[in-house]
N, C-alpha and C. Protein backbone atom coordinates (compact mmCIF):
# COMPACT_ATOMS: atom_id res chain seq x y z
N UNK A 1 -20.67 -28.40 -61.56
CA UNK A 1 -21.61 -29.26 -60.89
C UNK A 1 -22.84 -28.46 -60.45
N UNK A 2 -22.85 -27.27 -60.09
CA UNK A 2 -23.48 -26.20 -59.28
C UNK A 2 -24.63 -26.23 -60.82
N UNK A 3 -24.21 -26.60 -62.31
CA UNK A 3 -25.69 -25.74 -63.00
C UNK A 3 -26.35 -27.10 -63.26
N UNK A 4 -25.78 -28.47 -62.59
CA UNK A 4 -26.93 -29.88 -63.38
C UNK A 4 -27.86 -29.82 -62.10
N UNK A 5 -27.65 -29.00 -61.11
CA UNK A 5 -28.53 -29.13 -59.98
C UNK A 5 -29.59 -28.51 -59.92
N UNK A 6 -30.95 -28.68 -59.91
CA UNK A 6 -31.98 -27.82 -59.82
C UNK A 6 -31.41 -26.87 -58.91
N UNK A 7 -32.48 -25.51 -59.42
CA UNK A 7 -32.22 -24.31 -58.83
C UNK A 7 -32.64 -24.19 -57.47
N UNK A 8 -33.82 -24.91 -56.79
CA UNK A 8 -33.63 -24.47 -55.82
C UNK A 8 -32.12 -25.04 -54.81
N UNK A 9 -31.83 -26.39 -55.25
CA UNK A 9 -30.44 -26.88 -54.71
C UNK A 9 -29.26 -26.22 -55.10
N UNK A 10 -29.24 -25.10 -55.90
CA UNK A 10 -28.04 -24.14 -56.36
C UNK A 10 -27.66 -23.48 -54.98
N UNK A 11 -28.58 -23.20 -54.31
CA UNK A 11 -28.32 -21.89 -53.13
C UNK A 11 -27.64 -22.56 -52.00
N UNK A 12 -27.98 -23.89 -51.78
CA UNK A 12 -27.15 -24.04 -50.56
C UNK A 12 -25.68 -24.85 -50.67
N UNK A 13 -24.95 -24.95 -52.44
CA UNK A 13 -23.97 -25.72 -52.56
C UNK A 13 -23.08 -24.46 -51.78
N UNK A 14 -22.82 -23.07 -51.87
CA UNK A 14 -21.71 -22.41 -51.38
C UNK A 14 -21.74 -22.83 -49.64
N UNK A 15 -23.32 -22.34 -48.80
CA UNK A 15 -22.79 -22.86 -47.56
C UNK A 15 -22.19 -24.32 -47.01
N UNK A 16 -22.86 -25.52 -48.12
CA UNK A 16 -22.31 -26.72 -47.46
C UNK A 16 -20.81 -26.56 -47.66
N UNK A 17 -20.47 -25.73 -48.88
CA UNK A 17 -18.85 -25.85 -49.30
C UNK A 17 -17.97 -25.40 -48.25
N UNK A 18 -18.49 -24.19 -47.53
CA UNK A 18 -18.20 -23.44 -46.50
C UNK A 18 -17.93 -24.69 -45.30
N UNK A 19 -19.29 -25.19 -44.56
CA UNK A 19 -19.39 -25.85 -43.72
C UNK A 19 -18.20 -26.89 -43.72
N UNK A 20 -18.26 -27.40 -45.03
CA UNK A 20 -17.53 -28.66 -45.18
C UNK A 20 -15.94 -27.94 -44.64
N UNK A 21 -15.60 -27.07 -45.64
CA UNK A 21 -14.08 -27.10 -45.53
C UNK A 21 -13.81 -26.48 -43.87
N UNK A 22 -15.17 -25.80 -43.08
CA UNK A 22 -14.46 -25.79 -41.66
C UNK A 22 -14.30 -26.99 -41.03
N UNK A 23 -15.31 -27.65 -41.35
CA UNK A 23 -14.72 -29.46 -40.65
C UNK A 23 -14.00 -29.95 -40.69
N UNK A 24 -13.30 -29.53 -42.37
CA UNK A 24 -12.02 -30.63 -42.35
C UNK A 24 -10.67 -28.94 -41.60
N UNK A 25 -11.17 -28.31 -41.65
CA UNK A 25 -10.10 -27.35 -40.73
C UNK A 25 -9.88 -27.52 -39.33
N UNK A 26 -10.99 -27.64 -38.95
CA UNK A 26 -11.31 -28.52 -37.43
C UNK A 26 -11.19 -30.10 -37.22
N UNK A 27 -10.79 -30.40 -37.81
CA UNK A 27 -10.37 -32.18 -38.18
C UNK A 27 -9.06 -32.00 -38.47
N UNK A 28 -8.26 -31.39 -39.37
CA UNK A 28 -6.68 -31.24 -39.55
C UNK A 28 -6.37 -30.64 -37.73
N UNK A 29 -6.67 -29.58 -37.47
CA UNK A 29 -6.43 -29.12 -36.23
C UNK A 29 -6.27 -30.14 -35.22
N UNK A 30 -7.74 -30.85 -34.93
CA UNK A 30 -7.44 -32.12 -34.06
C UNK A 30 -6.58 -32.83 -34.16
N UNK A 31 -5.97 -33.53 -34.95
CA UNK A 31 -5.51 -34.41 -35.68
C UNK A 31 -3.89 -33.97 -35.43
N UNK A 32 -3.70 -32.46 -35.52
CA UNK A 32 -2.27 -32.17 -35.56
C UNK A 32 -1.71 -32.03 -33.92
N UNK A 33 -3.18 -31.43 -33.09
CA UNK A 33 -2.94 -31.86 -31.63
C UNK A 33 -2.48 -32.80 -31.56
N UNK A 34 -3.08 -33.75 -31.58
CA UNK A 34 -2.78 -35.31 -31.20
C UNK A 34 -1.59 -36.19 -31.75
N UNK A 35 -1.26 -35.97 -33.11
CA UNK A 35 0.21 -35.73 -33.30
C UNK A 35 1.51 -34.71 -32.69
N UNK A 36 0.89 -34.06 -31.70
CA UNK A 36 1.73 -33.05 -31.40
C UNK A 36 1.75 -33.20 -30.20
N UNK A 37 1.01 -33.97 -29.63
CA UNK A 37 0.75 -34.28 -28.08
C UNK A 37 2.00 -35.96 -28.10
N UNK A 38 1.65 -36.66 -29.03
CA UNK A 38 2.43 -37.86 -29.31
C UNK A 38 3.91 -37.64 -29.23
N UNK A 39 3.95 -36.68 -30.26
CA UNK A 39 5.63 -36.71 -30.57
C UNK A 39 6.01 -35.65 -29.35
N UNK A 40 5.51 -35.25 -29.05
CA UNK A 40 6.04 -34.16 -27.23
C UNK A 40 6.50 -35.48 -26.20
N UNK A 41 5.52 -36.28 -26.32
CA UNK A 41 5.35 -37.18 -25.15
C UNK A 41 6.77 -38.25 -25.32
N UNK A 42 7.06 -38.33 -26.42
CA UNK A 42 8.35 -39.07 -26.74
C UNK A 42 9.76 -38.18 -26.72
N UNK A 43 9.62 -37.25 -27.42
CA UNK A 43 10.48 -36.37 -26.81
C UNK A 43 10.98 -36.40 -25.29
N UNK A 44 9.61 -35.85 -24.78
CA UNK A 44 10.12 -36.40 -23.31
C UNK A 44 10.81 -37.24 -22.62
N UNK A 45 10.06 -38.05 -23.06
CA UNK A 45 10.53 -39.50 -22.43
C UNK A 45 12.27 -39.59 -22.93
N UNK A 46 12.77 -39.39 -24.37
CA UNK A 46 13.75 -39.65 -24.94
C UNK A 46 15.07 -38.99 -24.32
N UNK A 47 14.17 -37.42 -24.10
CA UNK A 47 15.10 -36.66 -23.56
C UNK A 47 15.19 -36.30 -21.78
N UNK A 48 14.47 -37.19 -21.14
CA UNK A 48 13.74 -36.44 -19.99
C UNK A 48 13.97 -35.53 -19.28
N UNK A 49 12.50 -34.66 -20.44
CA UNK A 49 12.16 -33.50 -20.18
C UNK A 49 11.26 -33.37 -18.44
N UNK A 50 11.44 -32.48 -18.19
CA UNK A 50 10.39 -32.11 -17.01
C UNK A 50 9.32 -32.07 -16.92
N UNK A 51 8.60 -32.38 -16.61
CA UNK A 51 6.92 -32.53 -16.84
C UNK A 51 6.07 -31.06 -17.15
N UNK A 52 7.04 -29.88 -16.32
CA UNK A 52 6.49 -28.71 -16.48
C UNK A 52 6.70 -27.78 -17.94
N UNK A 53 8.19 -28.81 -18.10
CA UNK A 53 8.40 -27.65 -19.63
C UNK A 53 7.65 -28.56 -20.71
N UNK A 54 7.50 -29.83 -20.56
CA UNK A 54 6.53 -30.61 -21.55
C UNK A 54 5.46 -29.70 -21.51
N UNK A 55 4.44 -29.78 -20.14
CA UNK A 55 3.15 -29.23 -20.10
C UNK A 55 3.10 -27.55 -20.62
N UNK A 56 4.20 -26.81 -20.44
CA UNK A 56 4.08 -25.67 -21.31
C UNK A 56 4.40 -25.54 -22.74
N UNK A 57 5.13 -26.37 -23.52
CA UNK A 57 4.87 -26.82 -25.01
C UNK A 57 4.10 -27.22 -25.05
N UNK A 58 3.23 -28.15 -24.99
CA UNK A 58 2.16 -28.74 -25.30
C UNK A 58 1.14 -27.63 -25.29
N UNK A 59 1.11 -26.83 -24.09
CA UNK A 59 -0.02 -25.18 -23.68
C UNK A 59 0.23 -24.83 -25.38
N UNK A 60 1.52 -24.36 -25.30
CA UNK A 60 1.86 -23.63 -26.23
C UNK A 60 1.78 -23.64 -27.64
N UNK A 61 1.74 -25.02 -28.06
CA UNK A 61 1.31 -25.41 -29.11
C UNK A 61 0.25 -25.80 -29.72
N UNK A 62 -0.65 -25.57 -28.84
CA UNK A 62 -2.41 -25.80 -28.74
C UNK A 62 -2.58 -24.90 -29.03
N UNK A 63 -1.95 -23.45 -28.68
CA UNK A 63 -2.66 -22.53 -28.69
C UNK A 63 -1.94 -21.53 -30.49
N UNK A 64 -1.31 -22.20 -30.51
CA UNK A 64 -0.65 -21.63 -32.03
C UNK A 64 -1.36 -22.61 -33.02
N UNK A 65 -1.81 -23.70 -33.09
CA UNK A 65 -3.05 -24.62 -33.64
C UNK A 65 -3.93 -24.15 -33.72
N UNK A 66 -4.43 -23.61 -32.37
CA UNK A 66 -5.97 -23.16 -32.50
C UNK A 66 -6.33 -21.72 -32.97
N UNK A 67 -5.11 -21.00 -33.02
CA UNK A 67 -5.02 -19.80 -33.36
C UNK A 67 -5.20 -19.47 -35.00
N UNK A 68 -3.95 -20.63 -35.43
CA UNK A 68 -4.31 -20.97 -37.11
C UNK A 68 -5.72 -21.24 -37.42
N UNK A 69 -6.05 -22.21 -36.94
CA UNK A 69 -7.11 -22.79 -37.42
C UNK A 69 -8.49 -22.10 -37.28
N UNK A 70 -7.77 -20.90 -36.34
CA UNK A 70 -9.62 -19.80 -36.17
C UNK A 70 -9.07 -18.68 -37.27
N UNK A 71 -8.06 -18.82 -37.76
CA UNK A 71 -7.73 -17.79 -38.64
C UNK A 71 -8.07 -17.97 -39.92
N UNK A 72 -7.75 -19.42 -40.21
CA UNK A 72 -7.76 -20.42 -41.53
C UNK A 72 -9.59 -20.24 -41.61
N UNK A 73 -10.59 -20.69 -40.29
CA UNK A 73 -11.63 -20.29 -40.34
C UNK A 73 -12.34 -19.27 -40.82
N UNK A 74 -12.04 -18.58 -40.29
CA UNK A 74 -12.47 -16.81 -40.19
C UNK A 74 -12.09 -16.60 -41.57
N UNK A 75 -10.97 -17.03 -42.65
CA UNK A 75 -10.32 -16.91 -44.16
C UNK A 75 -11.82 -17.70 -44.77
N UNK A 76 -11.85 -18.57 -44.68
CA UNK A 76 -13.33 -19.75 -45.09
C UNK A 76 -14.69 -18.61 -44.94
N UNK A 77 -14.44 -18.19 -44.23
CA UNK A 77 -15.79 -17.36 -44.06
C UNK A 77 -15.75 -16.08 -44.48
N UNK A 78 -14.52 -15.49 -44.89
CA UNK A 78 -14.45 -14.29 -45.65
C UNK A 78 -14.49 -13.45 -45.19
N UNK A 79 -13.76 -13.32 -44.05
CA UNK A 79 -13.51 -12.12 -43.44
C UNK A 79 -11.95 -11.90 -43.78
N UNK A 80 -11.23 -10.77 -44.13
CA UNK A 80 -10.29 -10.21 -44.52
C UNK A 80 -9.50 -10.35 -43.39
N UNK A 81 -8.12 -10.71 -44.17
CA UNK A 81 -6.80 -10.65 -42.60
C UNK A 81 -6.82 -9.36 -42.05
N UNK A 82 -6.96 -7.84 -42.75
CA UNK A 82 -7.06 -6.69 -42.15
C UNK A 82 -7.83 -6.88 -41.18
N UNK A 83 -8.88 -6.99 -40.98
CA UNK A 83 -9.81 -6.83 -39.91
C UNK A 83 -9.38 -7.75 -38.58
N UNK A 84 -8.78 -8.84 -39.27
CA UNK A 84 -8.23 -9.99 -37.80
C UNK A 84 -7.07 -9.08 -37.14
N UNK A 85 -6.56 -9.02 -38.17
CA UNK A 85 -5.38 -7.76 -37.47
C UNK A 85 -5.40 -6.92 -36.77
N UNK A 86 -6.13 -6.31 -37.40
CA UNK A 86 -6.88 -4.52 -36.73
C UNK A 86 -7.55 -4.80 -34.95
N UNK A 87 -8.08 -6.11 -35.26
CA UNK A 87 -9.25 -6.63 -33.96
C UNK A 87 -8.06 -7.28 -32.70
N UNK A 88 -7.15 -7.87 -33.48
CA UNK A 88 -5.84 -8.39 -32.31
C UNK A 88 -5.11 -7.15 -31.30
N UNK A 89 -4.78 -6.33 -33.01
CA UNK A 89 -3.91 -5.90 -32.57
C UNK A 89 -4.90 -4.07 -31.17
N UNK A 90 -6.08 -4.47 -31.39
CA UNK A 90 -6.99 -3.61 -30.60
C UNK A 90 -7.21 -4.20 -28.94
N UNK A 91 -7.60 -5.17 -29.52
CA UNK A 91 -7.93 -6.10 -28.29
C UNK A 91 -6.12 -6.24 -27.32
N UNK A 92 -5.33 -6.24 -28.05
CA UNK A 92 -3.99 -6.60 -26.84
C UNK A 92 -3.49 -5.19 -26.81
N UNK A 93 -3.59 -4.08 -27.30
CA UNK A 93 -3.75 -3.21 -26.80
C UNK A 93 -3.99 -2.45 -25.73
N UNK A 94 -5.17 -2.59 -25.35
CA UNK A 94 -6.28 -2.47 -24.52
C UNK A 94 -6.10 -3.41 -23.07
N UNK A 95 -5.49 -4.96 -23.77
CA UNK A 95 -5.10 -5.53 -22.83
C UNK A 95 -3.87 -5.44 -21.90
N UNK A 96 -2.88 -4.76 -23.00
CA UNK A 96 -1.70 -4.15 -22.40
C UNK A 96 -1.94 -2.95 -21.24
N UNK A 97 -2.90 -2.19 -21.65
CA UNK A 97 -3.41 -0.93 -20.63
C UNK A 97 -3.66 -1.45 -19.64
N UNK A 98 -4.78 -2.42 -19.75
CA UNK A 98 -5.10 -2.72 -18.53
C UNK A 98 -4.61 -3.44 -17.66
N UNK A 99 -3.37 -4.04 -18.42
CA UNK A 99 -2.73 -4.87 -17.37
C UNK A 99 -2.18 -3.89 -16.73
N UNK A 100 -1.26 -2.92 -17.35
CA UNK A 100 -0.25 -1.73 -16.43
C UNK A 100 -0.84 -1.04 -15.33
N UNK A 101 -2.31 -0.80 -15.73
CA UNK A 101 -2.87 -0.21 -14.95
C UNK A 101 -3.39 -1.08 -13.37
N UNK A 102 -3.40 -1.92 -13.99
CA UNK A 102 -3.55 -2.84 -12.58
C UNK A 102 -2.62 -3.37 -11.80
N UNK A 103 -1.47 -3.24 -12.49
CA UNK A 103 -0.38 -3.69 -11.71
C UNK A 103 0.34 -3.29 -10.56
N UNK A 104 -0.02 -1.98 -10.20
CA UNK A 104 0.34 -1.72 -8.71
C UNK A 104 -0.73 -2.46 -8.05
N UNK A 105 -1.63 -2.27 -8.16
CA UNK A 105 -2.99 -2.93 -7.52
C UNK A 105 -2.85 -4.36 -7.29
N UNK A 106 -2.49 -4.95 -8.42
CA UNK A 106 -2.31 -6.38 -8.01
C UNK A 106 -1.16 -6.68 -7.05
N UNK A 107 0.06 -6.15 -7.83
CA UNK A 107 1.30 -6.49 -7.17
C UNK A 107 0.74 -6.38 -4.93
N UNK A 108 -0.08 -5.15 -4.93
CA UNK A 108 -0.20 -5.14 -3.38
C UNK A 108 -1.28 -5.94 -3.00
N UNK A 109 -2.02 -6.39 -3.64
CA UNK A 109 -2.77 -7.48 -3.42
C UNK A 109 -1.89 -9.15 -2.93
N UNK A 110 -0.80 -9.46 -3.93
CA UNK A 110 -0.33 -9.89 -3.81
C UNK A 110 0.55 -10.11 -2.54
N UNK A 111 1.12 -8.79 -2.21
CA UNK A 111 2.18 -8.81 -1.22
C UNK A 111 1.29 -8.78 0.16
N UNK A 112 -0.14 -8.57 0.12
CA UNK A 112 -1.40 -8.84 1.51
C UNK A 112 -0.91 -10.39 1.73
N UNK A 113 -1.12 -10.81 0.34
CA UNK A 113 -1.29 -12.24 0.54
C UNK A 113 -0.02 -12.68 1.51
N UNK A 114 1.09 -12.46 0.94
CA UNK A 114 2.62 -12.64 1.30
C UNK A 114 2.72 -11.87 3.14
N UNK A 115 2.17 -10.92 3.02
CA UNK A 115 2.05 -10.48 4.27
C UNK A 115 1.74 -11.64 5.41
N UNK A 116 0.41 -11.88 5.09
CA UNK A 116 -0.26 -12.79 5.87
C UNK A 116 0.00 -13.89 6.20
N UNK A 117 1.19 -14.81 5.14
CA UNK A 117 1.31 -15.65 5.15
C UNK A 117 2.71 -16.22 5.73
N UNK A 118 3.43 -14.84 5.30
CA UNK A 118 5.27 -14.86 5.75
C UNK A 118 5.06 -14.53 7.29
N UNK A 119 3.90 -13.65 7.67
CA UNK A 119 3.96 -12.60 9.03
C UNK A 119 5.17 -12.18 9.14
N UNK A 120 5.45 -11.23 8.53
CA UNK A 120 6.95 -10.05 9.09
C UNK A 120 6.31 -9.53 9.72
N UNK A 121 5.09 -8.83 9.99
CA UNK A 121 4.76 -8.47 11.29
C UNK A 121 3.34 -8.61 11.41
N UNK A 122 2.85 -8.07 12.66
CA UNK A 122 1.09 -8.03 13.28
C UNK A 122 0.52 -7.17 13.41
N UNK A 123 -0.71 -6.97 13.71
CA UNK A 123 -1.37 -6.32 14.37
C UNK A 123 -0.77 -5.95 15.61
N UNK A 124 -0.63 -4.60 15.78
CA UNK A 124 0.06 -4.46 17.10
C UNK A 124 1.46 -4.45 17.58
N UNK A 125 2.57 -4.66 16.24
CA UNK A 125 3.44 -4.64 16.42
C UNK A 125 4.36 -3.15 16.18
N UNK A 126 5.25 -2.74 16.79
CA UNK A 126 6.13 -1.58 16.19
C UNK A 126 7.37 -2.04 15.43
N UNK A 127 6.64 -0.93 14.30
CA UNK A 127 7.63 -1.35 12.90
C UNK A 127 8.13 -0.48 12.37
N UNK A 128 9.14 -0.45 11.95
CA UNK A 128 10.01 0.88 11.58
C UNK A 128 10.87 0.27 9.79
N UNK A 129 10.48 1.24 8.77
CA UNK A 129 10.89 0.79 7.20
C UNK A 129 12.19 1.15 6.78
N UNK A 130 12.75 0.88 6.54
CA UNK A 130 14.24 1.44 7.04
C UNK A 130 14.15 1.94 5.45
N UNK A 131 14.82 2.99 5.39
CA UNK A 131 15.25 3.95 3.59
C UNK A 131 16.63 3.30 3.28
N UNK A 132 17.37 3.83 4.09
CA UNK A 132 18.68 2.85 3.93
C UNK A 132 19.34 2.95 5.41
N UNK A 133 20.57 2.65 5.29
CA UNK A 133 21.48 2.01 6.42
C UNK A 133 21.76 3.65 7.27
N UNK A 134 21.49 4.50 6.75
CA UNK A 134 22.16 6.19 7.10
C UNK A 134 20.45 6.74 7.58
N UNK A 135 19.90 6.87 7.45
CA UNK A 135 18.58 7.59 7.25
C UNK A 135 17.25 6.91 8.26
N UNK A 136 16.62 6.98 9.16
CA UNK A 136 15.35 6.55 9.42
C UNK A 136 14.36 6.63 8.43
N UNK A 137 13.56 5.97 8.64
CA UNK A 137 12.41 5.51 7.89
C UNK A 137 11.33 5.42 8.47
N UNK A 138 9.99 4.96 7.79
CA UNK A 138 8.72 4.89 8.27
C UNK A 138 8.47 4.55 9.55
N UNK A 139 8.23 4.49 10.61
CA UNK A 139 7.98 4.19 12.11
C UNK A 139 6.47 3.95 12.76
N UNK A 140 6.31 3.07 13.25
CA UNK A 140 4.94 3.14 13.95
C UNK A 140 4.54 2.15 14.45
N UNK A 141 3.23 1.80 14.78
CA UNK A 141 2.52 0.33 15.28
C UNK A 141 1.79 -0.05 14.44
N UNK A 142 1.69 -0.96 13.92
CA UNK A 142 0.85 -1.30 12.99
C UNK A 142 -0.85 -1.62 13.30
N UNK A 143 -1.60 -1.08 12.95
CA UNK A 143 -3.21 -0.65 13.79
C UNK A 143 -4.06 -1.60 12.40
N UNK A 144 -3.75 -1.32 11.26
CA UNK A 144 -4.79 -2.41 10.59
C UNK A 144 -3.93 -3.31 8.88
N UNK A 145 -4.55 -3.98 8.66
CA UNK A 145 -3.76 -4.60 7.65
C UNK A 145 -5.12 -4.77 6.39
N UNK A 146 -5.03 -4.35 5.16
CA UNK A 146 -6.30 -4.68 4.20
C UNK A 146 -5.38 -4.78 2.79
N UNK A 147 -6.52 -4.71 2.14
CA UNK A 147 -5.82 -5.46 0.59
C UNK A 147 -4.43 -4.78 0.07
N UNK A 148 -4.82 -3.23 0.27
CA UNK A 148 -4.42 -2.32 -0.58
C UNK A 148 -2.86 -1.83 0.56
N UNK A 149 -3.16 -1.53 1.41
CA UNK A 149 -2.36 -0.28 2.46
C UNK A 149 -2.57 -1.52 3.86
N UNK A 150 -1.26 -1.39 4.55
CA UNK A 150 -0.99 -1.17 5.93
C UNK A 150 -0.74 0.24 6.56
N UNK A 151 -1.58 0.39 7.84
CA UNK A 151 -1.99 1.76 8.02
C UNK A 151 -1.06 1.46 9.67
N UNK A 152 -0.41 2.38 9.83
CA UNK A 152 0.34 2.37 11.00
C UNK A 152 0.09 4.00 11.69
N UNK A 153 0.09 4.35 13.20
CA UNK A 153 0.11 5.20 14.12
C UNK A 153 1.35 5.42 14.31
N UNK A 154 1.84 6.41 13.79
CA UNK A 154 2.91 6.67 13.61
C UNK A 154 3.70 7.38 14.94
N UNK A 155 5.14 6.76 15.43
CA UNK A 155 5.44 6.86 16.84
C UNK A 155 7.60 7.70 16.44
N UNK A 156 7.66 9.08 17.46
CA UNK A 156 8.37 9.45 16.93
C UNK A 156 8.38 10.18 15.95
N UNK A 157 9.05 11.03 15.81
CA UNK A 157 9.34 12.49 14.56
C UNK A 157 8.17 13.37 14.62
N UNK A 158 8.43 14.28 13.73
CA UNK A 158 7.71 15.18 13.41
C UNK A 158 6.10 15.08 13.41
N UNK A 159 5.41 13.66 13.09
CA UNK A 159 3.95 13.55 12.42
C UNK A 159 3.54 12.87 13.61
N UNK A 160 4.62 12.40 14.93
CA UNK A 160 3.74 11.59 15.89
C UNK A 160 2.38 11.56 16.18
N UNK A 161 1.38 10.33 16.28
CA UNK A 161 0.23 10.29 16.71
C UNK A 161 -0.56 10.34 15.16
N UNK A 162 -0.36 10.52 14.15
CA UNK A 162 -0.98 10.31 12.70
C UNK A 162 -1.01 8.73 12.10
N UNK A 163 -1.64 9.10 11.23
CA UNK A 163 -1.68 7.74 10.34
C UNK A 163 -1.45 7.65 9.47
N UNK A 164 -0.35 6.70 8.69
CA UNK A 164 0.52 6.22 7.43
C UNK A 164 -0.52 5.03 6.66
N UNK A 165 -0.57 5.54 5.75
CA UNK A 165 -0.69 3.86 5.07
C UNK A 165 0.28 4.09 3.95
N UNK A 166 0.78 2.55 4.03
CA UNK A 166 2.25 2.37 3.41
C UNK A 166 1.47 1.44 1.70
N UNK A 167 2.13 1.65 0.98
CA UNK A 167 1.10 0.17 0.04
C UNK A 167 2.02 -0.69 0.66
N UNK A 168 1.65 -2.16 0.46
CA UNK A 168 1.95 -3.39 0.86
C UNK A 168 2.87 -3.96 0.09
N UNK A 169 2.98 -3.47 -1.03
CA UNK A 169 4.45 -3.78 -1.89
C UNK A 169 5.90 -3.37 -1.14
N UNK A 170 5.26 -2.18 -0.41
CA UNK A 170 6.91 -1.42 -0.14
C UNK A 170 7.99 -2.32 0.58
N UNK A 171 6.35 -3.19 1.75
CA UNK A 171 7.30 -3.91 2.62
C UNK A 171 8.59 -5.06 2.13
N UNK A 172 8.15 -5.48 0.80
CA UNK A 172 8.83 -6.24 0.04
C UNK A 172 10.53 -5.50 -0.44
N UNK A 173 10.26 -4.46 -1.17
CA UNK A 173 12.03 -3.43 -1.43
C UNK A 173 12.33 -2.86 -0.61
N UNK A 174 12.65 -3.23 1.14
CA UNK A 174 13.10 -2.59 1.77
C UNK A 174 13.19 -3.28 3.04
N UNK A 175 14.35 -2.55 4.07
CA UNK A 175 14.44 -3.51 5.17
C UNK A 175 13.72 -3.17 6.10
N UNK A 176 13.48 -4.01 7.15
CA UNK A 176 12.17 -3.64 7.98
C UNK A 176 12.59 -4.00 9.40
N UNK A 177 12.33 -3.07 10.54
CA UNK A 177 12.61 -3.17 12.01
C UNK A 177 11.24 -3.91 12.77
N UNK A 178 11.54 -4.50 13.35
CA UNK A 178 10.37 -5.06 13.86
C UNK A 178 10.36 -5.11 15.27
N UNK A 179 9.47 -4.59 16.56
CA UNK A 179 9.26 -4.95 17.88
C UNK A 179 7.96 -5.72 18.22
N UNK A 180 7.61 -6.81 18.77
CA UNK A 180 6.41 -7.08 18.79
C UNK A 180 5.98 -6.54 19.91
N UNK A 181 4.09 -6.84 19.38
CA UNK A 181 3.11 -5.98 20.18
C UNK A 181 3.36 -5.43 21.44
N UNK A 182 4.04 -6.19 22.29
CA UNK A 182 3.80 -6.64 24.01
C UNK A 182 5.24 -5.47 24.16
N UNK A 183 6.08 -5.74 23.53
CA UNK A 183 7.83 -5.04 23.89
C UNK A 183 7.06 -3.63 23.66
N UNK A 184 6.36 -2.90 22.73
CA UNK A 184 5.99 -1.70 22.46
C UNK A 184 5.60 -1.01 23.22
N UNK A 185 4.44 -1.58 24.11
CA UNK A 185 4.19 -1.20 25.04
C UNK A 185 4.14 -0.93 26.50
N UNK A 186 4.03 0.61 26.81
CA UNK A 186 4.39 0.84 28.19
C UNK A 186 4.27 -0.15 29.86
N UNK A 187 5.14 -0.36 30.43
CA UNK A 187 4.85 -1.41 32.05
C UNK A 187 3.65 -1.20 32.76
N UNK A 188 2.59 0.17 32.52
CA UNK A 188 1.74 0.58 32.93
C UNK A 188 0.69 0.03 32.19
N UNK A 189 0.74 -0.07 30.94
CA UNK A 189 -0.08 -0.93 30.54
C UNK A 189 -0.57 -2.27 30.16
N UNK A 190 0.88 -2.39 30.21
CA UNK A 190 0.93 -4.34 29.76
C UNK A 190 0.50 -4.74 31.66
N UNK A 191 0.56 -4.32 32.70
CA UNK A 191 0.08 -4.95 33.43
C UNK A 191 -1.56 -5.10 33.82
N UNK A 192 -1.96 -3.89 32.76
CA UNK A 192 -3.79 -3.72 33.09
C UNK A 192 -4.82 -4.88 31.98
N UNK A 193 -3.79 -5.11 31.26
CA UNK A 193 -3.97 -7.10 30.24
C UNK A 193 -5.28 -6.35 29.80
C-alpha cells in the first residue's frame, strides 16, 4: 500500500502505524481494566470477599495491565526488552538502597509518632529502659522529645547529670519504668510550683 501513495505521503504511513497500534494497546488495556474490575466485583459479591482484599486485587491488577501495556508500548516504539530490563532492574535497585537506608530513620519517625500518641511517657517524667529482668537499664528524666532521639538527664550510675539520646524505636523492643514528672521530684521543690 505504502508504494500507490505519493511520496510525500510515504513518510508518515510508519508513524500513523506506530500511533495507531498504541491506541489500540491503550484501548485493549482499558477495556481489560474494566473487565477486570467487573468480574472482581462479582467475585466478591459471590464469594464475600472483604472490601480490602477486593481493593488490593483490583490495585494489583491495574498495575500488572499497565505495566504490560507500557511494555507492549515501549516494544511498538522499538526500544529493546534489554534496556527495559537493565532500566527496572537499576531503578529498584537503587530503590532497594534507599529504602534500607532510610529505614532506621523512618522506623523512629514513626515510633515519635506512636510516642506522642500512646504517651508512655512526658516531658518531665523519670524513665528507666529496662535490658532485661537481671540488669538495669537506661535511667533518667526525660528533658526533650524530637523526630529522631528522646534525650533524657540521666539520674543514677556512673554518667549522672549527662545526656542520653535514646532513638525512639528502642522504646518500642523493650520494657520501660515509668515515674511521672511531679513523683521525681524533690518536696523542696514541688512546693516552690
Amino acid at each position: 500500500m505504502k508504494h500507490y501513495l505519493p511520496i510525500s505521503l510515504q513518510q508518515w504511513i510508519d508513524p500513523i502505524n506506530i500511533g495507531l497500534g498504541i491506541l489500540l494497546i491503550l484501548v485493549v488495556a482499558w477495556l481489560l481494566r474494566l473487565l477486570t474490575r467487573r468480574l472482581l466485583a462479582r467475585v466478591g459479591k459471590h464469594y464475600t470477599l472483604p472490601a480490602q482484599i477486593e481493593m488490593a486485587i483490583r490495585r494489583l491488577s491495574n498495575f500488572i495491565i499497565g505495566a504490560v501495556a507500557l511494555v507492549a508500548i515501549l516494544q511498538r516504539l522499538n526500544v529493546q526488552a534489554s534496556v527495559l530490563w537493565t532500566a527496572f532492574t537499576g531503578f529498584a535497585a537503587v530503590g532497594a538502597v534507599a529504602f534500607f537506608a532510610a529505614w532506621s530513620v523512618l522506623s523512629n519517625i514513626f515510633c515519635t509518632f506512636l510516642i506522642f500518641t500512646t504517651r508512655p511517657f512526658r516531658l518531665g517524667d523519670q524513665i528507666e529502659l529496662l535490658e532485661n529482668g537481671e540488669k538495669p537499664g537506661l535511667k533518667g528524666v526525660v528533658t526533650d522529645i524530637n523526630l529522631i532521639y528522646t534525650t533524657l538527664h540521666e539520674v543514677g550510675g556512673p554518667s549522672e547529670g549527662t545526656l542520653m539520646q535514646i532513638p525512639n524505636s528502642l522504646f518500642f523492643q523493650r520494657g520501660l519504668r515509668r515515674w511521672r514528672g511531679s513523683d521525681t521530684l524533690p518536696t523542696t521543690v514541688q512546693g516552690d510550683g
